[in-house]
Protein backbone atom coordinates (compact mmCIF):
# COMPACT_ATOMS: atom_id res chain seq x y z
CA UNK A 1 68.46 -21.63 -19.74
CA UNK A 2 70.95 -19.06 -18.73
CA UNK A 3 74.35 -19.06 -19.63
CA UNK A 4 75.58 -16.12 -17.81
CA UNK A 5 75.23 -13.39 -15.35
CA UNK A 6 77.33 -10.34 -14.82
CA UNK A 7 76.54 -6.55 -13.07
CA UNK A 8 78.08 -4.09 -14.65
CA UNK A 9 78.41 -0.10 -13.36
CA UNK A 10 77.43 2.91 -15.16
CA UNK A 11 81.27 3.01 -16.44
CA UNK A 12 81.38 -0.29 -18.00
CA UNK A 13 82.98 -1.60 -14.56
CA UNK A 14 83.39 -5.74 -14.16
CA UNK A 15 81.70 -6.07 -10.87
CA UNK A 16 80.32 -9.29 -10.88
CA UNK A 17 80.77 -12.39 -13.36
CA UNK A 18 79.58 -15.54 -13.44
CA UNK A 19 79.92 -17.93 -16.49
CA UNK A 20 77.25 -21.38 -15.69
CA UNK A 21 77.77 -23.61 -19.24
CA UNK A 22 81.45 -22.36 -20.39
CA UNK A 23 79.31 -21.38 -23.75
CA UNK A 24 80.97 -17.92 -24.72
CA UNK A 25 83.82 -16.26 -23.36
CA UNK A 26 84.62 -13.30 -20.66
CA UNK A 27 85.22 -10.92 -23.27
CA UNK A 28 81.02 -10.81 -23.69
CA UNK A 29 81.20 -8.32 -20.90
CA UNK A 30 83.14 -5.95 -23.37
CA UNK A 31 80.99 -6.68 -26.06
CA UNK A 32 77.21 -6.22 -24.28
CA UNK A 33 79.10 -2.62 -22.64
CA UNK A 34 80.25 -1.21 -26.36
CA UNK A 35 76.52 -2.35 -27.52
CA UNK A 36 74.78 -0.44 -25.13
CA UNK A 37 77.39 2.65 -25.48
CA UNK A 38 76.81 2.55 -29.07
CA UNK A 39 72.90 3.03 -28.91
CA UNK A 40 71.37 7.07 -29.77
CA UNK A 41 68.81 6.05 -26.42
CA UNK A 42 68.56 7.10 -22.97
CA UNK A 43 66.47 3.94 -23.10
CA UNK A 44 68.22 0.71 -24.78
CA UNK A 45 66.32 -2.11 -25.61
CA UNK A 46 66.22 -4.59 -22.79
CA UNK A 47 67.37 -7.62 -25.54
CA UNK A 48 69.73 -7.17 -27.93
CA UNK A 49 71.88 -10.19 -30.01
CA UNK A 50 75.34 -10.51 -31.30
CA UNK A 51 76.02 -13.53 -33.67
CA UNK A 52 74.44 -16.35 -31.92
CA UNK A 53 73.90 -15.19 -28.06
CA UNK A 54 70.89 -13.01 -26.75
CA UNK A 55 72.26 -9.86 -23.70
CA UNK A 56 69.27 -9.50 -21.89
CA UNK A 57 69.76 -6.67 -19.33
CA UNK A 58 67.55 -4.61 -16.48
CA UNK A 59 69.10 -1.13 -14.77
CA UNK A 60 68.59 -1.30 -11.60
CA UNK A 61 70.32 1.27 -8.61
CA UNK A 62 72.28 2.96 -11.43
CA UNK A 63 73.78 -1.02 -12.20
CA UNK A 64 73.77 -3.25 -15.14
CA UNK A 65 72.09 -6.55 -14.33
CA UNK A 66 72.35 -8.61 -17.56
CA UNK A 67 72.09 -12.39 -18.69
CA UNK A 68 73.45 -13.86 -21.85
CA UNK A 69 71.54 -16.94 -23.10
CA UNK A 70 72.11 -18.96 -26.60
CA UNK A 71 68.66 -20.99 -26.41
CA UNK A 72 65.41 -19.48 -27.44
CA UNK A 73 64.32 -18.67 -23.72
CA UNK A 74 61.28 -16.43 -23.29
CA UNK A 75 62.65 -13.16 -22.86
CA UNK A 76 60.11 -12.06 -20.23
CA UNK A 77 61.31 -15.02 -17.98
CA UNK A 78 64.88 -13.97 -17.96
CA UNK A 79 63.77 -9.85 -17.11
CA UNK A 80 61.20 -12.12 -14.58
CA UNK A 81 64.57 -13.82 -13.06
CA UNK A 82 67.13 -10.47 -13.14
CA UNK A 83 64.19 -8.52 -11.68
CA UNK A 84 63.93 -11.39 -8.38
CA UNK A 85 67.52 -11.20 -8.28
CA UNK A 86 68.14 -7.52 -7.95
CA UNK A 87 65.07 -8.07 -4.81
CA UNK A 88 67.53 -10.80 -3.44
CA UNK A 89 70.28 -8.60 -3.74
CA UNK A 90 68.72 -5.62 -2.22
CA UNK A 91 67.32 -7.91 0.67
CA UNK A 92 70.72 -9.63 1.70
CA UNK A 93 72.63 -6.54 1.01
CA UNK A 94 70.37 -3.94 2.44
CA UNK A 95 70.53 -1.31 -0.60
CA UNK A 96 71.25 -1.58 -4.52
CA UNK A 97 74.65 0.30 -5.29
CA UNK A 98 77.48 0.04 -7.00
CA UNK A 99 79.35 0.21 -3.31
CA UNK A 100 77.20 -2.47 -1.46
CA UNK A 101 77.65 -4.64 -4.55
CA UNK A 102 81.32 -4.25 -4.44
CA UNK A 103 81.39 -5.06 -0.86
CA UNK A 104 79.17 -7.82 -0.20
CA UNK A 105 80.75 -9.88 -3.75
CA UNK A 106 81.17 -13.28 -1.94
CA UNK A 107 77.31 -12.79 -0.57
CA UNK A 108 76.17 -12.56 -4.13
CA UNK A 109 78.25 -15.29 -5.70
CA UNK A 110 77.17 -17.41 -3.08
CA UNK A 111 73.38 -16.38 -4.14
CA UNK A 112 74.27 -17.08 -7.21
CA UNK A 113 75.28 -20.58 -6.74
CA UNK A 114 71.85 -21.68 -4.76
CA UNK A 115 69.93 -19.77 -7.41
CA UNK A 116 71.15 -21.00 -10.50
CA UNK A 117 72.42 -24.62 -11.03
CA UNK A 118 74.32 -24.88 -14.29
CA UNK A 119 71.55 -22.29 -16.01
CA UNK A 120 68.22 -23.17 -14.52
CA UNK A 121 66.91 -21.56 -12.19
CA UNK A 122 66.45 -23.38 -8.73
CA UNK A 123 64.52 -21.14 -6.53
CA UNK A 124 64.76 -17.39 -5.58
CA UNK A 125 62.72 -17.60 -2.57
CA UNK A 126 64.10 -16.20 0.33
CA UNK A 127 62.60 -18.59 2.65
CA UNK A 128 64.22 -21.04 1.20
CA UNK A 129 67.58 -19.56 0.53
CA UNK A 130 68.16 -18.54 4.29
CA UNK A 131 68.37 -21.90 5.00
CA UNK A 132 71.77 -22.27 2.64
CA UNK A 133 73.05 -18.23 2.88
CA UNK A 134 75.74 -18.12 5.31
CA UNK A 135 77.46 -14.98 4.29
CA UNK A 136 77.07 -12.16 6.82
CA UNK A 137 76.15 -8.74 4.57
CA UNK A 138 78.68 -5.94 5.05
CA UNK A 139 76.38 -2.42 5.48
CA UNK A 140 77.15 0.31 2.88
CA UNK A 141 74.70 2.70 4.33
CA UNK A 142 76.68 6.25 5.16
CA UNK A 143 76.57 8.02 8.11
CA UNK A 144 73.87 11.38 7.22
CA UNK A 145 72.57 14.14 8.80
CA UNK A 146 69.33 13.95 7.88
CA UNK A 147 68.85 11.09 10.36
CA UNK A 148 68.88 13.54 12.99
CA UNK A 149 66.14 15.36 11.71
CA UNK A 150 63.69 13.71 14.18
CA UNK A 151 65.76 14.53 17.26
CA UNK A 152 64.14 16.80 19.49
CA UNK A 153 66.00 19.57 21.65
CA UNK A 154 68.61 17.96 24.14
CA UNK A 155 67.41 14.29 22.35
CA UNK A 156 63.76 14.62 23.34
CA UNK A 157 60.73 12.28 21.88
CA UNK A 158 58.92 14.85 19.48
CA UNK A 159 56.00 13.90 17.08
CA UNK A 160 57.97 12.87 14.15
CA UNK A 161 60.21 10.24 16.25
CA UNK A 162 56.64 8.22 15.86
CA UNK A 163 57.74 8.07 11.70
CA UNK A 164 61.00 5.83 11.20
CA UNK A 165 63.04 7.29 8.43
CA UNK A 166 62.57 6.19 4.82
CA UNK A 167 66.39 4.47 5.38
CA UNK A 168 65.82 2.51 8.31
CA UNK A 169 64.45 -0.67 6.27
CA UNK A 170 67.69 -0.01 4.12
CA UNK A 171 69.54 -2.96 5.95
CA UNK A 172 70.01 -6.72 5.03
CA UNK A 173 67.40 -9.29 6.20
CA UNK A 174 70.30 -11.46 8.34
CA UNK A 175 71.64 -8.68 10.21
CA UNK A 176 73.34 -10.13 12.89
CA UNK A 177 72.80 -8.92 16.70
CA UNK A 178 76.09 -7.51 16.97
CA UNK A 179 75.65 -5.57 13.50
CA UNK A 180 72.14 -3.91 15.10
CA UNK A 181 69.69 -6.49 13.60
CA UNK A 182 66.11 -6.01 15.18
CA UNK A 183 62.90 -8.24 14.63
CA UNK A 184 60.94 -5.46 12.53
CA UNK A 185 58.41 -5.33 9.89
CA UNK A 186 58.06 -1.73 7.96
CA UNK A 187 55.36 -0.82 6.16
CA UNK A 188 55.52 1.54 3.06
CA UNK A 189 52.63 3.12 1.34
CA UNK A 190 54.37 4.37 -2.07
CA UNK A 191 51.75 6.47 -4.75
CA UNK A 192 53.61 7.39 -7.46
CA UNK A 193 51.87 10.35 -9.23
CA UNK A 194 51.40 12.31 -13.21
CA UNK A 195 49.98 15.02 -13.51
CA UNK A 196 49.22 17.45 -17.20
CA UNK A 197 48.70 20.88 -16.04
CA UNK A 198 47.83 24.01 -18.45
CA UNK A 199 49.97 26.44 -19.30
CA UNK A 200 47.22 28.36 -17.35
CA UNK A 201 47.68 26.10 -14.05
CA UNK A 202 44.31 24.37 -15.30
CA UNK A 203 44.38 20.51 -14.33
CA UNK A 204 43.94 18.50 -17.12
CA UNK A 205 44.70 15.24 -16.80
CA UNK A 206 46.12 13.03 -13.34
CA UNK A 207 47.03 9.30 -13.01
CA UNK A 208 47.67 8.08 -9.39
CA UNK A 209 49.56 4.35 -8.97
CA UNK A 210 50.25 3.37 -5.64
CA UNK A 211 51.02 0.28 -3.69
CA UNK A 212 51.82 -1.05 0.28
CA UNK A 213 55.08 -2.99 0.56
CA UNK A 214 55.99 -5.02 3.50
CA UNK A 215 59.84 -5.48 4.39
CA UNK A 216 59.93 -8.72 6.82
CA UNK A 217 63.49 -8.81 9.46
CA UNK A 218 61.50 -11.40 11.50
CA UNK A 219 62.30 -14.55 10.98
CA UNK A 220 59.25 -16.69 11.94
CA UNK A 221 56.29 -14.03 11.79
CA UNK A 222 52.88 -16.50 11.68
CA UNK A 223 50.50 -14.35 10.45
CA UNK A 224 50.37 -10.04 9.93
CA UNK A 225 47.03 -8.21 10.01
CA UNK A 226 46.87 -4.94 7.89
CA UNK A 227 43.98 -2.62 8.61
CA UNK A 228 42.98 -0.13 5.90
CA UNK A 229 40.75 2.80 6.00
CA UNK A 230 37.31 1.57 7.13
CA UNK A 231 35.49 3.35 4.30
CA UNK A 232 38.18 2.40 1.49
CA UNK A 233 36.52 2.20 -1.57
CA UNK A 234 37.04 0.75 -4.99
CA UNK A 235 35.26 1.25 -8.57
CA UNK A 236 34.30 3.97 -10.52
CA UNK A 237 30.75 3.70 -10.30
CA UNK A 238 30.65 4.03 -6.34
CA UNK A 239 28.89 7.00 -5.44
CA UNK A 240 30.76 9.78 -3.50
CA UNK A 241 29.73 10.54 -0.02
CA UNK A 242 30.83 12.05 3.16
CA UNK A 243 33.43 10.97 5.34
CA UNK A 244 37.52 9.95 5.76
CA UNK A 245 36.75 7.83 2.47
CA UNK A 246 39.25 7.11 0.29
CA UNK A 247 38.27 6.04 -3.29
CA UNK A 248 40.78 3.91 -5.95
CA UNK A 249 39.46 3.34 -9.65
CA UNK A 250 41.55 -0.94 -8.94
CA UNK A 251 43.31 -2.66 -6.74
CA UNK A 252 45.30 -6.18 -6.84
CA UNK A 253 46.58 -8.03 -4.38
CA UNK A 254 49.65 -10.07 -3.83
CA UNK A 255 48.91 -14.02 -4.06
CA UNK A 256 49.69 -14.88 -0.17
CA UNK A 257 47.13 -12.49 0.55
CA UNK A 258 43.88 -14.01 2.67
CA UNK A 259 41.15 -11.43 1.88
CA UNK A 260 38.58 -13.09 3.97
CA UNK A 261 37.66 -9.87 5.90
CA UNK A 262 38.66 -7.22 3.34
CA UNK A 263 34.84 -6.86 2.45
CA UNK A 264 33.69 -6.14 5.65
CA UNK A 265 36.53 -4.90 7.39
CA UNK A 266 39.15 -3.85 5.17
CA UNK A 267 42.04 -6.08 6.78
CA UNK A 268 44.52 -7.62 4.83
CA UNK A 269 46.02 -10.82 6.57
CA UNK A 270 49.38 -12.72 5.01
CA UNK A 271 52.16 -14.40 6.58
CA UNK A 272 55.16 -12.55 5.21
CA UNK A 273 58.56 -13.87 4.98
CA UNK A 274 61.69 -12.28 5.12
CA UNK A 275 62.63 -9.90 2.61
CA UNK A 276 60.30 -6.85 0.85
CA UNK A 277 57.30 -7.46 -1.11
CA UNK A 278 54.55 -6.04 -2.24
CA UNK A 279 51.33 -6.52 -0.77
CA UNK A 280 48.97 -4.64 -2.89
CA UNK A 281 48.66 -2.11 -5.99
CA UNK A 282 45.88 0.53 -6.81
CA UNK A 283 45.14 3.04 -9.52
CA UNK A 284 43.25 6.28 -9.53
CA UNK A 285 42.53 7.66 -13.33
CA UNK A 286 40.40 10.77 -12.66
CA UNK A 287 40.14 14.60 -11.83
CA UNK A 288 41.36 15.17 -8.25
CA UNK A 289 39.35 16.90 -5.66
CA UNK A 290 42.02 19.08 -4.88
CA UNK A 291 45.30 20.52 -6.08
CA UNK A 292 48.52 18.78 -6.63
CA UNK A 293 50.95 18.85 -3.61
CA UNK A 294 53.55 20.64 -5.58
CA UNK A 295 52.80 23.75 -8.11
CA UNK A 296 55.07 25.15 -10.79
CA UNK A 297 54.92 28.78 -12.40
CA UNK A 298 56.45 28.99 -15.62
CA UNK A 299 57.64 32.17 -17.69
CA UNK A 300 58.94 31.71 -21.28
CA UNK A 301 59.79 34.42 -23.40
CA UNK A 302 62.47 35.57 -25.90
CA UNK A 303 65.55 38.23 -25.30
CA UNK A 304 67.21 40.63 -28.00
CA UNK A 305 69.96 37.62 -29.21
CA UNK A 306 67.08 35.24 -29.99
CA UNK A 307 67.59 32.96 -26.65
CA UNK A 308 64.65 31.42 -24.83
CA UNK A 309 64.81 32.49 -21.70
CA UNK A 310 62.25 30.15 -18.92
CA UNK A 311 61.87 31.20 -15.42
CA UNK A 312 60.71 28.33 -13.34
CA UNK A 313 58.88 28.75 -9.97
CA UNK A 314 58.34 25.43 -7.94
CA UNK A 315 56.31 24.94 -5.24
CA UNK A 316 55.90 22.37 -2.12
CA UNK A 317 52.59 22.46 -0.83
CA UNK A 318 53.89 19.37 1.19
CA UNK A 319 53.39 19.94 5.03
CA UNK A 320 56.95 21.89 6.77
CA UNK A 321 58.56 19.03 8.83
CA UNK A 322 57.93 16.94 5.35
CA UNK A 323 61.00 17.47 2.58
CA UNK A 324 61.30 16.02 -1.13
CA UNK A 325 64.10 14.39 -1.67
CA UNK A 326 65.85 13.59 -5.34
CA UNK A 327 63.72 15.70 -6.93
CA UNK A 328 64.23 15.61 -11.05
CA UNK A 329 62.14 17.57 -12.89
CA UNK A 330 62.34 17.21 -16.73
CA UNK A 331 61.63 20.23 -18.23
CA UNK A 332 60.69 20.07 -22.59
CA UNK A 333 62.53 22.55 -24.76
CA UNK A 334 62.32 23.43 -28.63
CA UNK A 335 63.50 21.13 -30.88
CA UNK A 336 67.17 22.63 -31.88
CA UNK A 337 68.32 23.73 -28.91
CA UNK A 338 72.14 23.63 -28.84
CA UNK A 339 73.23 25.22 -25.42
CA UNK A 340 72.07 26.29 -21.65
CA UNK A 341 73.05 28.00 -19.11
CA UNK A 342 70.87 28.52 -16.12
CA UNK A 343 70.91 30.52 -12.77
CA UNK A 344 69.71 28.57 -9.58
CA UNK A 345 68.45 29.33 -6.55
CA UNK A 346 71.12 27.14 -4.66
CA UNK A 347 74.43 26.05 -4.97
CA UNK A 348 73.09 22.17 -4.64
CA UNK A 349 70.90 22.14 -7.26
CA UNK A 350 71.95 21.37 -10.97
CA UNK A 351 70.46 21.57 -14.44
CA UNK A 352 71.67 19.98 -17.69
CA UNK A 353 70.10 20.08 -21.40
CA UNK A 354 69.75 16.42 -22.63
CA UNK A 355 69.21 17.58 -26.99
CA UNK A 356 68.28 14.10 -27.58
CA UNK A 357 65.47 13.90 -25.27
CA UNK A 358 64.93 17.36 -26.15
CA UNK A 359 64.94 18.37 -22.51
CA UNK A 360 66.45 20.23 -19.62
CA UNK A 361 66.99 18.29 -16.42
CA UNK A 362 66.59 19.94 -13.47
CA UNK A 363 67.90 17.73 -10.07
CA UNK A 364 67.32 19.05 -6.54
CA UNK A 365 68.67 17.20 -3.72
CA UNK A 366 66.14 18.30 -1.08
CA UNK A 367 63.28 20.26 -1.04
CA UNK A 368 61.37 20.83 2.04
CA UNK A 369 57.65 21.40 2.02
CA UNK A 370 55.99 24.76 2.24
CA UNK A 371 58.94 26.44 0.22
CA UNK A 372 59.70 28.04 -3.02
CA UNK A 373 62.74 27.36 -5.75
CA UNK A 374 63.28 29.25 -8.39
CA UNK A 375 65.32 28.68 -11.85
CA UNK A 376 65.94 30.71 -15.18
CA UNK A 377 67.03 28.50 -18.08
CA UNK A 378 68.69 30.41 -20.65
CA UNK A 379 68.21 28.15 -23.77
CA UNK A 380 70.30 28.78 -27.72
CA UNK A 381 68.23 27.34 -30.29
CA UNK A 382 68.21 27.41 -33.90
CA UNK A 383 66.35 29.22 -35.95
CA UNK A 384 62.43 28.99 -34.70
CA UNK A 385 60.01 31.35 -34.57
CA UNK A 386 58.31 32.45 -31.71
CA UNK A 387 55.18 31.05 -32.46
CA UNK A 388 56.62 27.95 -33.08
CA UNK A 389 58.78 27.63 -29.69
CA UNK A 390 55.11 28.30 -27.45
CA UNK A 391 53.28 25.54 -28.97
CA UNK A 392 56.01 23.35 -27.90
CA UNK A 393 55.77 24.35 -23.72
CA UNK A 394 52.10 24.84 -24.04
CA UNK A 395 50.95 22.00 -21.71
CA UNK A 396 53.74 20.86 -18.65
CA UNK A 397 53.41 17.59 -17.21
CA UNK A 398 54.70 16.92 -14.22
CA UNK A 399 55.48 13.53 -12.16
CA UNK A 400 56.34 13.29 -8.26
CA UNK A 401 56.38 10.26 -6.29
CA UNK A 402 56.61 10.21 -2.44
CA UNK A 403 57.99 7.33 -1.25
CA UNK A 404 57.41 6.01 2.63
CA UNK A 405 55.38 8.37 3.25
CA UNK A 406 55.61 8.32 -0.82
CA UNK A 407 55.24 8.70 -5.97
CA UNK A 408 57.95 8.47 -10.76
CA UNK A 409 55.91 8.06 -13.40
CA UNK A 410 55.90 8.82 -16.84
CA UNK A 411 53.89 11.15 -19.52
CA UNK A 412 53.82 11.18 -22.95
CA UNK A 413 52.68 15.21 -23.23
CA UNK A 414 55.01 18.26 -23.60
CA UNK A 415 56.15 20.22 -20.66
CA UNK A 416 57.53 20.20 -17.27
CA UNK A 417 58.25 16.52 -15.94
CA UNK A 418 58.66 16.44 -12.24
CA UNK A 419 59.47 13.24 -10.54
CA UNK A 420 60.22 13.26 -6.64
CA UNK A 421 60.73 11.35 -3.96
CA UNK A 422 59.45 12.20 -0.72
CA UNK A 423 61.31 10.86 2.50
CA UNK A 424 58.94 9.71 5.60
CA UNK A 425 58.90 6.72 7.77
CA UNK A 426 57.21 3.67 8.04
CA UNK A 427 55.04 3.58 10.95
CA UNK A 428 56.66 1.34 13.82
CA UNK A 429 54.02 1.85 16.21
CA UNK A 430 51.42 0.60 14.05
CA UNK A 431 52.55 -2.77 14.27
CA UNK A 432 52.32 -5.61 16.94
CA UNK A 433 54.75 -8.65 16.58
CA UNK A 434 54.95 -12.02 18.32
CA UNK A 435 57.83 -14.03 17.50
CA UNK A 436 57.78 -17.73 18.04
CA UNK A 437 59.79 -18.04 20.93
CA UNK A 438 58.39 -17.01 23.97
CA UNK A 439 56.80 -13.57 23.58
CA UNK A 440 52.93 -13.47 24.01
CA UNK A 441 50.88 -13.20 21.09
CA UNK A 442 49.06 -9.87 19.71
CA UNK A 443 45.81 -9.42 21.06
CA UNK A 444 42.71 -9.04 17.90
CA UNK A 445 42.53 -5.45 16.53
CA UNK A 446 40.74 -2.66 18.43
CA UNK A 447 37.39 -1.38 16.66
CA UNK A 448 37.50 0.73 14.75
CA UNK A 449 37.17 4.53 15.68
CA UNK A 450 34.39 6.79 14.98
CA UNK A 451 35.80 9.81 13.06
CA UNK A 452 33.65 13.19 12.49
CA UNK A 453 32.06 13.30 8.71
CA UNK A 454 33.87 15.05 6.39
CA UNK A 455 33.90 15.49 2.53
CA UNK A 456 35.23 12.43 0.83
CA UNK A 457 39.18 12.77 -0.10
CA UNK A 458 39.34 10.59 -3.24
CA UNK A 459 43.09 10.75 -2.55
CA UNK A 460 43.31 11.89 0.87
CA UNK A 461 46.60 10.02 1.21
CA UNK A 462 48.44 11.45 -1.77
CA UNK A 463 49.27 14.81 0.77
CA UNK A 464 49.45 11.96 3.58
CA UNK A 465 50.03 8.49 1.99
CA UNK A 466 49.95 6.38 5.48
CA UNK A 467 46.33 7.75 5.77
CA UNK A 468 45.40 4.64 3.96
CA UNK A 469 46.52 2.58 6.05
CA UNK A 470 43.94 2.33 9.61
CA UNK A 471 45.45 -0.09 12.03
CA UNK A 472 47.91 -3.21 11.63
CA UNK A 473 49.28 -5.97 13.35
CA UNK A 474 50.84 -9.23 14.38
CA UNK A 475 49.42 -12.51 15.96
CA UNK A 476 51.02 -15.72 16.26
């Protein structure tokens, strides 16, 4: 039983409140925002209580989601519910920000009301809720540059045009005509990747998670047909051969799923409905066959005042017309360290030292593949000896993801953290759709292709994620 729900911004910002039982007053807002102020964490704890009511809070698109609640509810219900609702949000509002929250308010109060019914949940189905929504969304989504990346010379069709861009699914699900709606379906295959290197550039440990999401803007789509790699494989204990294999240690697989010809054919078949979800999730726990797509060359040493001085190489191995975007890399310093200052090798880049983490953090807006950036970090400590400062940089982990054609994660070891995001496309021309009004239906999938042996890529599509994916489509 909920008794409220408000969003809150970074800055303690009111921008959505809505009180269900009249059980506590507005002025919990102020009270859940000095809590979470208060805490020594980058990380608060997702419940906290004051007197008699229980804040229970997710951070979602740099936002404060939170519930208040004076019955003994299950906690993991209430992160179950604010997790659904920031989906509903992103799906009627296109993106999760404090500027698409701020201008699509009367959307979300108005989801709020169907959702909730005097603190219990009703439903947070979006089939169901489309029915009741009448709102039109407002889009937030800025005009960029990078959009016209694909554009050939004089607006010619080039190769990449094939790849939508990672922000084309960014829009709400009821998208009227006039505002550009479309009947799509993208498909996203997101690994998310950590990886312990050496401080000798030895790979020592690697942990892959991935998973294929399916954003629905059709609105009566009977049933969708996703091909994966004919020779996907699953289990530890399968023995490597030769060929475009791709091998995952698990997989799961959402519950509208039909798996009736994933044995023998790979092919996922579901009836999706509108809005994003998640189709299915793998995990790779083992040595790689090859290196990482990104590589990092790190320097540390001490000048004549007793600073630590680390020069940072970083690497894309990535392929050129590929580019990382939102690139953080967390990088571990000794504990003590009071001051930084750093010299970059671009103006857009930033770094900051974070002493309770015990870290510098490193932020790079893009970074396109098959290039080099370079950083020295000039760190004041206190007094620690030198001995005592390399044991604590001996091993650097690092985490990327690569979104659409994509991989944060976290590790527990010392040393470099690098988490990225890689921008791509979902494939358009992969798919086949038949709406129910009119259009013909799909016709059954082609066979599949015979493709020259080669030596098994046990994650052939972290360098090329949409690898996994072999053919996909739509029949009525």
């Amino acid at each position: 039983m909920i008794s409220q729900v408000f969003i809150l911004s970074s800055k303690g910002d009111h921008l959505i409140y809505k009180d269900f039982r009249g059980e506590a007053g507005s002025d919990v807002v102020s009270i859940f925002y000095e809590m979470v102020t208060a805490l020594t964490g980058d990380q608060p704890p997702v419940v906290m209580s004051h007197k008699d009511l229980h804040f229970v809070h997710v951070r979602q698109g740099g936002l404060y989601w939170v519930a208040t609640t004076t019955a003994d509810s299950s906690p993991f219900t209430v992160v179950e519910f604010l997790n659904r609702l920031t989906a509903l949000v992103k799906d009627y509002c296109g993106t999760l920000s404090e500027k698409s929250v701020q201008m699509n308010f009367a959307l979300i109060y108005e989801l709020l009301d169907e959702v909730v019914d005097y603190g219990y949940v009703q439903t947070t189905s979006s089939d169901v809720l489309k029915n009741f929504i009448q709102t039109e969304a407002v889009s937030s989504r800025p005009f960029s540059l990078f959009d016209l990346s694909n554009v050939g010379l004089f607006g010619a069709e080039t190769q990449q045009n094939k790849v939508a861009p990672s922000s084309a699914s960014a829009r709400p699900i009821q998208s009227s005509r006039e505002q550009g709606g479309k009947s799509e379906i993208f498909v996203d295959v997101i690994e998310r990747m950590s990886v312990v290197i050496g401080s000798n550039g030895v790979l020592m440990k690697a942990d892959v998670q991935g998973e294929i999401r399916v954003k629905c803007y059709m609105p009566s789509c009977s049933e969708m047909r996703i091909g994966l790699n004919e020779e996907f494989s699953i289990g530890k204990s399968q023995l490597r051969g030769y060929g475009a294999a791709v091998r995952v240690d698990e997989c799961s697989f959402h519950q509208a799923v039909r798996l009736d010809e994933f044995d023998s054919h790979r092919i996922l078949r579901l009836c999706p409905s509108q809005g994003e979800q998640t189709v299915m999730q793998y995990q790779l726990s083992d040595n790689l066959p090859s290196a990482p797509p990104f590589r990092l060359f790190p320097t540390i040493e001490r000048d004549n005042g007793g600073r630590l001085l680390m020069y940072m190489k970083l690497r894309c191995d990535l392929p050129p017309k590929t580019a990382a975007i939102n690139v953080c890399a967390s990088v571990p310093v000794p504990k003590g360290s009071v001051s930084l200052s750093q010299e970059l090798s671009s103006p857009d880049q930033s770094a900051e030292l974070k002493p309770q983490s015990r870290a510098v953090v490193w932020e790079i807006p893009r970074f396109p593949g098959g290039t080099q950036l370079s950083a020295l970090f000039k760190v004041i400590t206190q007094t620690h000896t030198r001995k005592h400062t390399h044991a604590n940089t001996h091993t650097h982990t690092f985490q990327y993801m690569t979104p659409p054609v994509s991989r944060p994660s976290s590790a527990g070891r010392p040393g470099p953290q690098l988490g990225l995001h890689v921008g791509g496309g979902s494939r358009r021309s992969e798919l086949r759709a038949a709406e129910d009004h009119g259009h013909g239906a799909a016709g059954p999938l082609p066979p599949p292709v015979a493709r020259p042996a080669r030596p098994v890529a046990a994650l052939g599509s972290i360098r090329h994620p949409l690898g996994l994916l072999h053919h996909s489509g739509l029949k009525k």
